[in-house]
N, C-alpha and C. Protein backbone atom coordinates (compact mmCIF):
# COMPACT_ATOMS: atom_id res chain seq x y z
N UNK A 1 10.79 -99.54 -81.54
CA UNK A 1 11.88 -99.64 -80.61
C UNK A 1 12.54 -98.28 -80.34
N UNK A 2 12.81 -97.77 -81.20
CA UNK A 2 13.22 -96.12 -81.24
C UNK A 2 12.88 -95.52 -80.42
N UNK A 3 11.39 -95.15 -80.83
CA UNK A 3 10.40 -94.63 -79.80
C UNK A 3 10.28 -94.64 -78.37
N UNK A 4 10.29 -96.42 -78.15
CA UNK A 4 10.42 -96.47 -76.91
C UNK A 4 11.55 -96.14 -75.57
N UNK A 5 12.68 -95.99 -76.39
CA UNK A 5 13.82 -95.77 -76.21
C UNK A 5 13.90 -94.01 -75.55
N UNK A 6 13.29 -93.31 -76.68
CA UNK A 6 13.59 -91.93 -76.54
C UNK A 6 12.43 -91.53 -75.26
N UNK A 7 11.46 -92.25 -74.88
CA UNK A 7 10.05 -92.02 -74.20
C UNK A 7 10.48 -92.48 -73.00
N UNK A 8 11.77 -93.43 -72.66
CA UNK A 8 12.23 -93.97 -71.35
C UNK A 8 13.69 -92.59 -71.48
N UNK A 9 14.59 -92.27 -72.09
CA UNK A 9 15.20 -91.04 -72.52
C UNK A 9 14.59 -90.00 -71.44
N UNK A 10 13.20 -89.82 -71.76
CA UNK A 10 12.38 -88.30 -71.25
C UNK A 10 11.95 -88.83 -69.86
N UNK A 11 11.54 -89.73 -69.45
CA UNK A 11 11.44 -90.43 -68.20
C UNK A 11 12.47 -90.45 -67.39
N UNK A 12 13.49 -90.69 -67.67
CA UNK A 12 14.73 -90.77 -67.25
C UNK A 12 14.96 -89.42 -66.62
N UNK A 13 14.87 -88.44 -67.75
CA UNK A 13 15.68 -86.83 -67.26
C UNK A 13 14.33 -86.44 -66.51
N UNK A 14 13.53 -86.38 -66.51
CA UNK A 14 12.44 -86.15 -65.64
C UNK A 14 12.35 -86.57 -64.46
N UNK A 15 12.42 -87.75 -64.03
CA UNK A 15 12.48 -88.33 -62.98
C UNK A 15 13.80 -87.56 -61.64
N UNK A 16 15.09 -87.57 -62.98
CA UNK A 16 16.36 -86.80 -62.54
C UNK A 16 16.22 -85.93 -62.01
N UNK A 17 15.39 -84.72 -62.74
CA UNK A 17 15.19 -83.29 -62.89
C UNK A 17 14.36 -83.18 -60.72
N UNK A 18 13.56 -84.05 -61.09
CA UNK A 18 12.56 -84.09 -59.79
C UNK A 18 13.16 -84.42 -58.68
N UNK A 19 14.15 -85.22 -59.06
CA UNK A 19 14.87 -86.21 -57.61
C UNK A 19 15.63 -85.04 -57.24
N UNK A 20 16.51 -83.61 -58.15
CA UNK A 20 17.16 -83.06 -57.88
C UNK A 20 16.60 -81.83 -57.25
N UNK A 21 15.72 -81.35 -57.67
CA UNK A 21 14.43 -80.21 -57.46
C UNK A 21 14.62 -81.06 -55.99
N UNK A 22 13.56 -82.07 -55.32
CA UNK A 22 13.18 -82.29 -54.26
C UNK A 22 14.61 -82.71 -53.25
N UNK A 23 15.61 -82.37 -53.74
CA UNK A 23 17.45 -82.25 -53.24
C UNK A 23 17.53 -81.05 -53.04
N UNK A 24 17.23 -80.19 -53.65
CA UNK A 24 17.63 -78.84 -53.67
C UNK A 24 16.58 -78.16 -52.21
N UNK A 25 15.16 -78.55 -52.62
CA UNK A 25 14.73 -77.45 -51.71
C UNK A 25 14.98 -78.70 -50.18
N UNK A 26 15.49 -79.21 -50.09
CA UNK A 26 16.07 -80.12 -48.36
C UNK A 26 16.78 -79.73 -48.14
N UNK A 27 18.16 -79.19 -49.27
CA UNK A 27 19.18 -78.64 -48.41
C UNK A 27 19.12 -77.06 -47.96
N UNK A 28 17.75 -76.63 -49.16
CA UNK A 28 17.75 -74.96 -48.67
C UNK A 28 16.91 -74.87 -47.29
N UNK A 29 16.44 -76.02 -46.64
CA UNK A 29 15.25 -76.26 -45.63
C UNK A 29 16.32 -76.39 -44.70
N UNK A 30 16.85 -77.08 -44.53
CA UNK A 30 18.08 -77.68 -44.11
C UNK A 30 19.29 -76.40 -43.66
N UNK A 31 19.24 -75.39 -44.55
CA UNK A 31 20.32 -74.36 -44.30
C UNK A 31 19.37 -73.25 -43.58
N UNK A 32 18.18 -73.29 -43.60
CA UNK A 32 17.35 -72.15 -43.14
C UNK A 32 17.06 -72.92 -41.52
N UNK A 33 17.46 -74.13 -41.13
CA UNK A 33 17.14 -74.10 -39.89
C UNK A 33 18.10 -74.20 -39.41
N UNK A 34 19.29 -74.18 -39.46
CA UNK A 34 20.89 -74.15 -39.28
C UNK A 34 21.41 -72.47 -39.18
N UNK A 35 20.77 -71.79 -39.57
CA UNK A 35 20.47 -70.31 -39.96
C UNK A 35 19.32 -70.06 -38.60
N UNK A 36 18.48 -70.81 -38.42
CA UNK A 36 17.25 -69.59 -37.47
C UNK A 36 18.14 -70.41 -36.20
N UNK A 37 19.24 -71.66 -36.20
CA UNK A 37 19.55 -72.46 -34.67
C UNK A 37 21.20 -71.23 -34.12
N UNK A 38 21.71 -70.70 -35.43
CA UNK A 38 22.97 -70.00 -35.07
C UNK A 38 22.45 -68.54 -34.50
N UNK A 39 21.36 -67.90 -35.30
CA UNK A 39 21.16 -66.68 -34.91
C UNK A 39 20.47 -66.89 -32.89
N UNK A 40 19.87 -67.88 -33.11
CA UNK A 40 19.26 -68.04 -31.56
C UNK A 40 20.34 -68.50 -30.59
N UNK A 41 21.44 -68.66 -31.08
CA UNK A 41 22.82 -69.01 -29.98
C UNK A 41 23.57 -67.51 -29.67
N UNK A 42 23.37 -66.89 -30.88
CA UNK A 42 24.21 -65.81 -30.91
C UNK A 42 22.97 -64.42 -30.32
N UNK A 43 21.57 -64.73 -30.48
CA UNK A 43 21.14 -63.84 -29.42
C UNK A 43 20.98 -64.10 -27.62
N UNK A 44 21.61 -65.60 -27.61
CA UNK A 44 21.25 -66.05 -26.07
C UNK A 44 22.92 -65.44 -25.60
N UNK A 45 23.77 -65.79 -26.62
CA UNK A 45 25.04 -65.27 -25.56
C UNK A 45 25.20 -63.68 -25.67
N UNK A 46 24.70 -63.11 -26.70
CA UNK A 46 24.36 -61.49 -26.78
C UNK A 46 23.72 -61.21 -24.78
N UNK A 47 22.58 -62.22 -24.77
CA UNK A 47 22.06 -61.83 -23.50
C UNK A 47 22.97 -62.38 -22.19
N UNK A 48 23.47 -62.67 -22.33
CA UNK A 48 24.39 -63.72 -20.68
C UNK A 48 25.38 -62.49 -21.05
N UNK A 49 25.91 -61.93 -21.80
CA UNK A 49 26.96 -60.44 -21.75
C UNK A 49 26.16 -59.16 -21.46
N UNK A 50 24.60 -59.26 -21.60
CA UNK A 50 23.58 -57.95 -20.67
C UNK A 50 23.60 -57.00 -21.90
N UNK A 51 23.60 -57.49 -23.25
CA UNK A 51 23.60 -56.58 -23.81
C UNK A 51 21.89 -56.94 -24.67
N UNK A 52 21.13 -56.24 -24.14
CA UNK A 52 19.39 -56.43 -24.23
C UNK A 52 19.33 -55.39 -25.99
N UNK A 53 18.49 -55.86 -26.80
CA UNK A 53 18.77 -55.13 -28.25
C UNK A 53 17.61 -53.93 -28.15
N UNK A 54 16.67 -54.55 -27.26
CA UNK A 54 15.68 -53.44 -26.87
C UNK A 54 16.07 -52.30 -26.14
N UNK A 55 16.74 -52.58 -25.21
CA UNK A 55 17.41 -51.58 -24.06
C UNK A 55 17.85 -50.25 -24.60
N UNK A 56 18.72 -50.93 -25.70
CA UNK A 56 19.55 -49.48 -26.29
C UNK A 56 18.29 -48.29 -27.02
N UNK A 57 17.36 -48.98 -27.66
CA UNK A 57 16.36 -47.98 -28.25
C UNK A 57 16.11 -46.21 -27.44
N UNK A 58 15.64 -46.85 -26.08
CA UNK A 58 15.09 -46.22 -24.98
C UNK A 58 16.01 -45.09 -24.84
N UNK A 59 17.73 -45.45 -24.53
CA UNK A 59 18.83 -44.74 -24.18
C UNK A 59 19.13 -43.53 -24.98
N UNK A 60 19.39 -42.35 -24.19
CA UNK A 60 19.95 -41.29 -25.33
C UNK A 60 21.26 -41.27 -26.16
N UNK A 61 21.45 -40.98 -27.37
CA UNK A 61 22.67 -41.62 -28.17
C UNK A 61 23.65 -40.06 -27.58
N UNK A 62 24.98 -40.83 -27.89
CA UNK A 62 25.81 -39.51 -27.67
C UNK A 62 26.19 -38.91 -29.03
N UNK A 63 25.86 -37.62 -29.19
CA UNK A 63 26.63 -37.11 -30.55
C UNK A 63 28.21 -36.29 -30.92
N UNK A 64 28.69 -36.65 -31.99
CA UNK A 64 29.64 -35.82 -31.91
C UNK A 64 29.38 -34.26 -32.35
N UNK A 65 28.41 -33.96 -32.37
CA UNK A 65 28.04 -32.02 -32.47
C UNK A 65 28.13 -31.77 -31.54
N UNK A 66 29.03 -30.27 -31.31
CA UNK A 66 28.83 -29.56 -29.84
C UNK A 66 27.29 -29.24 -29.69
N UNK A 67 27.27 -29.22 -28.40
CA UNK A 67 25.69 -28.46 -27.88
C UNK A 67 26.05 -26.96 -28.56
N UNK A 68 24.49 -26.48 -28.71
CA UNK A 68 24.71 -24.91 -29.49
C UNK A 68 24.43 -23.90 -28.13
N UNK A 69 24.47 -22.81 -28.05
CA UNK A 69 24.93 -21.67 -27.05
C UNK A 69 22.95 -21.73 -26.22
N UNK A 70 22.73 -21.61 -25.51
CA UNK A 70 21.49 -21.21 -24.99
C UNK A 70 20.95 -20.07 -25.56
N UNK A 71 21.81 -18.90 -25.48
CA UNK A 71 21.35 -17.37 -26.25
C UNK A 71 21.33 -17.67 -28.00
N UNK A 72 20.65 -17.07 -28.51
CA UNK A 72 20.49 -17.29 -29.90
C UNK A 72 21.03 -15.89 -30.39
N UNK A 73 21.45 -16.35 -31.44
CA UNK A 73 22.34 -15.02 -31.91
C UNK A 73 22.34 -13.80 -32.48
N UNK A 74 22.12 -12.73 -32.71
CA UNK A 74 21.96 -11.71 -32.85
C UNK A 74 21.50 -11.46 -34.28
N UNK A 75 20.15 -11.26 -34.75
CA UNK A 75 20.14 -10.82 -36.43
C UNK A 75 20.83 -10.31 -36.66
N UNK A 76 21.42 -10.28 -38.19
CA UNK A 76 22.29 -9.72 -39.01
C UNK A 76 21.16 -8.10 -38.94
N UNK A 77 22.04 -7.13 -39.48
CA UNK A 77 21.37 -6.02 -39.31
C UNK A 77 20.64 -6.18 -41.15
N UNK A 78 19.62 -5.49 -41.08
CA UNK A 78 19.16 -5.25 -42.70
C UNK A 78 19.40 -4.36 -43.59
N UNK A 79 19.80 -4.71 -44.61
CA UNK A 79 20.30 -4.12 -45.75
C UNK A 79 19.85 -2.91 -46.02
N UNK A 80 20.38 -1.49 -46.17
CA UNK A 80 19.32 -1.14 -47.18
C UNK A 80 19.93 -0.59 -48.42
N UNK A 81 19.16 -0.13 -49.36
CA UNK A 81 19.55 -0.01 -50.66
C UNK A 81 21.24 0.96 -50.64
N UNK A 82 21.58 1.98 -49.92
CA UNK A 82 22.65 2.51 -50.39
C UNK A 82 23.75 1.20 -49.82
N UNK A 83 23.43 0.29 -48.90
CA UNK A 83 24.30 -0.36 -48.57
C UNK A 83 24.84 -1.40 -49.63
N UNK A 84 23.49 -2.29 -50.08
CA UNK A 84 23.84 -3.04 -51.24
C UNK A 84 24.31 -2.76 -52.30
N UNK A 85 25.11 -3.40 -53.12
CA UNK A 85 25.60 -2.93 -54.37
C UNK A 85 24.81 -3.35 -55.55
N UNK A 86 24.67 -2.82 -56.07
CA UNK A 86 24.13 -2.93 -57.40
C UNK A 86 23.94 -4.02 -58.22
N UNK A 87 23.10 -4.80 -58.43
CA UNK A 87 23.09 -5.90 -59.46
C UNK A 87 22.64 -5.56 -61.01
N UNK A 88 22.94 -6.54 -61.76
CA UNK A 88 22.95 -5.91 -62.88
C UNK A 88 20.95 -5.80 -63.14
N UNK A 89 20.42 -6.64 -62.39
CA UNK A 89 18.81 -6.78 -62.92
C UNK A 89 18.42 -5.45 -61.76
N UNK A 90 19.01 -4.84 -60.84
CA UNK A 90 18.46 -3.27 -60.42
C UNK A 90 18.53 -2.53 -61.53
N UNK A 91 19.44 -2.52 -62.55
CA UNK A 91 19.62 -1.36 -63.15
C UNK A 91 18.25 -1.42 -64.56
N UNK A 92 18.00 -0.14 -64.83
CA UNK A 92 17.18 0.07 -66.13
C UNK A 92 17.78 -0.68 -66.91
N UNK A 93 16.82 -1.11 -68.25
CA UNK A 93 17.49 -1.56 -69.83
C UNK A 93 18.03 -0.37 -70.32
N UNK A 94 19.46 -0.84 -70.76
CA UNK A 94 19.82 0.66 -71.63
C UNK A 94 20.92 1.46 -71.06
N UNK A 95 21.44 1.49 -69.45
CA UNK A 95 22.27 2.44 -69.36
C UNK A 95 23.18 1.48 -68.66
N UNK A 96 24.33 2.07 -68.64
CA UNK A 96 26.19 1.52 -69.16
C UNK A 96 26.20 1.86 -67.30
N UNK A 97 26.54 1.11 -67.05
CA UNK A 97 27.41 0.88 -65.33
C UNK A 97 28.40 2.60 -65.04
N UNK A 98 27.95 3.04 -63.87
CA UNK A 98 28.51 4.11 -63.90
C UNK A 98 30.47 3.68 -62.97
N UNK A 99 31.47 3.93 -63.70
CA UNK A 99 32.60 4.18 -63.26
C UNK A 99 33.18 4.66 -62.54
């Protein structure tokens, strides 16, 4: 009697387990076509306002950078050695920074 008891027990939650599983994925079926019926309302009135999602691709965007000058700008002039100052890896090993 025990036995039979605990074997209708496991039948029981099983049966549960399944009825709820095959609940669960209806309402996620259920929310995914409620989901693909809102997005297709909200791209039909997107279109009756002329706003096409393709359209914009094509269009040039406006930026906020100024345009840069047509003429390009003048090299810096180049260095040469009496101009630069001295780093410490120009100098030999061994002699003291002159003052």
């Amino acid at each position: 009697m025990p036995e039979e008891k605990r074997t209708d027990d496991v039948d029981k939650l099983l049966t549960e387990q399944k009825s709820l599983e095959e609940r669960k994925k209806a309402l996620i079926e259920d929310l995914l076509q409620q989901r693909e019926a809102a997005l297709k309302s909200f791209d039909e009135k997107l279109a009756q306002l002329g706003n096409d999602a393709n359209a914009n691709s094509a269009k040039s965007k406006r930026s906020h950078h100024s345009k840069k000058s047509a003429k390009p700008a003048a090299p810096p002039p180049a260095e040469t050695k009496s101009q630069r100052p001295v780093r410490p890896s120009d100098r030999p090993r061994g002699q003291e920074p002159s003052r």
